[in-house]
Protein backbone atom coordinates (compact mmCIF):
# COMPACT_ATOMS: atom_id res chain seq x y z
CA UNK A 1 3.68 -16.02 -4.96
CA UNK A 2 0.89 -14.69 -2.89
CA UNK A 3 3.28 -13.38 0.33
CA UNK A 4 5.39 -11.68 -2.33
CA UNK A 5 2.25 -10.02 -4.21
CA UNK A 6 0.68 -9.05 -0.84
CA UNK A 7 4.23 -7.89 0.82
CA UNK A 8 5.15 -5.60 -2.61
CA UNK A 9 1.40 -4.40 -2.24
CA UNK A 10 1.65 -3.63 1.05
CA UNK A 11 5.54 -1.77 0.39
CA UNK A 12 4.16 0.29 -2.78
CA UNK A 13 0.91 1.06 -1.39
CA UNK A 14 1.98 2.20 1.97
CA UNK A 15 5.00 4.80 0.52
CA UNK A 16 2.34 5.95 -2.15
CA UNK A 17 0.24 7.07 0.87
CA UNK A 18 2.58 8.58 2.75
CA UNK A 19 3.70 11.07 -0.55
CA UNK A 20 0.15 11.97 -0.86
CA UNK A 21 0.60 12.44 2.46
CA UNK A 22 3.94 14.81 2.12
CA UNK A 23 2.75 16.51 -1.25
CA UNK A 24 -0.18 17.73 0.62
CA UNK A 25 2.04 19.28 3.41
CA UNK A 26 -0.10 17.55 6.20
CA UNK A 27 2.63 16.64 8.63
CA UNK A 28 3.78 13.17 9.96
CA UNK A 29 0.87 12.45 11.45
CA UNK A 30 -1.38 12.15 8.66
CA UNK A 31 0.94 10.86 6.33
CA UNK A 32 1.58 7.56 8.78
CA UNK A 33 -2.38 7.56 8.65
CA UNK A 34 -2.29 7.33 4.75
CA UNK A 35 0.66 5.69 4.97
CA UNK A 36 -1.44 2.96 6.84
CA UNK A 37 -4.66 2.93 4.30
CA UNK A 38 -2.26 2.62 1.51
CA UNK A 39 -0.79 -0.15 3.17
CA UNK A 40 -4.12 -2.15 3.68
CA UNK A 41 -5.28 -1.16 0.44
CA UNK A 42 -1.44 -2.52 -1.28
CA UNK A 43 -2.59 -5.76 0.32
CA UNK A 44 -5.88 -6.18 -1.20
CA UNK A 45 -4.25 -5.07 -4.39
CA UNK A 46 -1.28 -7.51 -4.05
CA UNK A 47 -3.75 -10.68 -3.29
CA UNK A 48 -6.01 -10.15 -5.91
CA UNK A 49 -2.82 -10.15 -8.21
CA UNK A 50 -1.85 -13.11 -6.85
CA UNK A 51 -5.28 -14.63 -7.15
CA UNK A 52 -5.42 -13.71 -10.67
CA UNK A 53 -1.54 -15.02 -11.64
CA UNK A 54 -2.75 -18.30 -9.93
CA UNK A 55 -5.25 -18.91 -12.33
């Protein structure tokens, strides 16, 4: 259950960056760089879940 939390985290997090990123009009580069803090933030997210489904 945890990989799964943490992996849909990471998927959800990491395309909700990069449309911030493409709403904003800031070009490819800075949508892979919120691409990537969504990512690690969709992580965190998805482990906690886990953590909390667990108990």
């Amino acid at each position: 259950m945890n990989k799964l939390c943490i992996f849909v985290g990471t998927t959800v997090g990491g395309y909700v960056g990069w449309a911030i990123g493409e709403v904003l009009g800031l070009g490819f580069g800075w949508s892979f760089v919120l691409s990537s803090i969504g990512s690690i933030a969709g992580v965190y997210a998805g482990w906690k879940l886990a953590r909390k489904l667990e108990s």
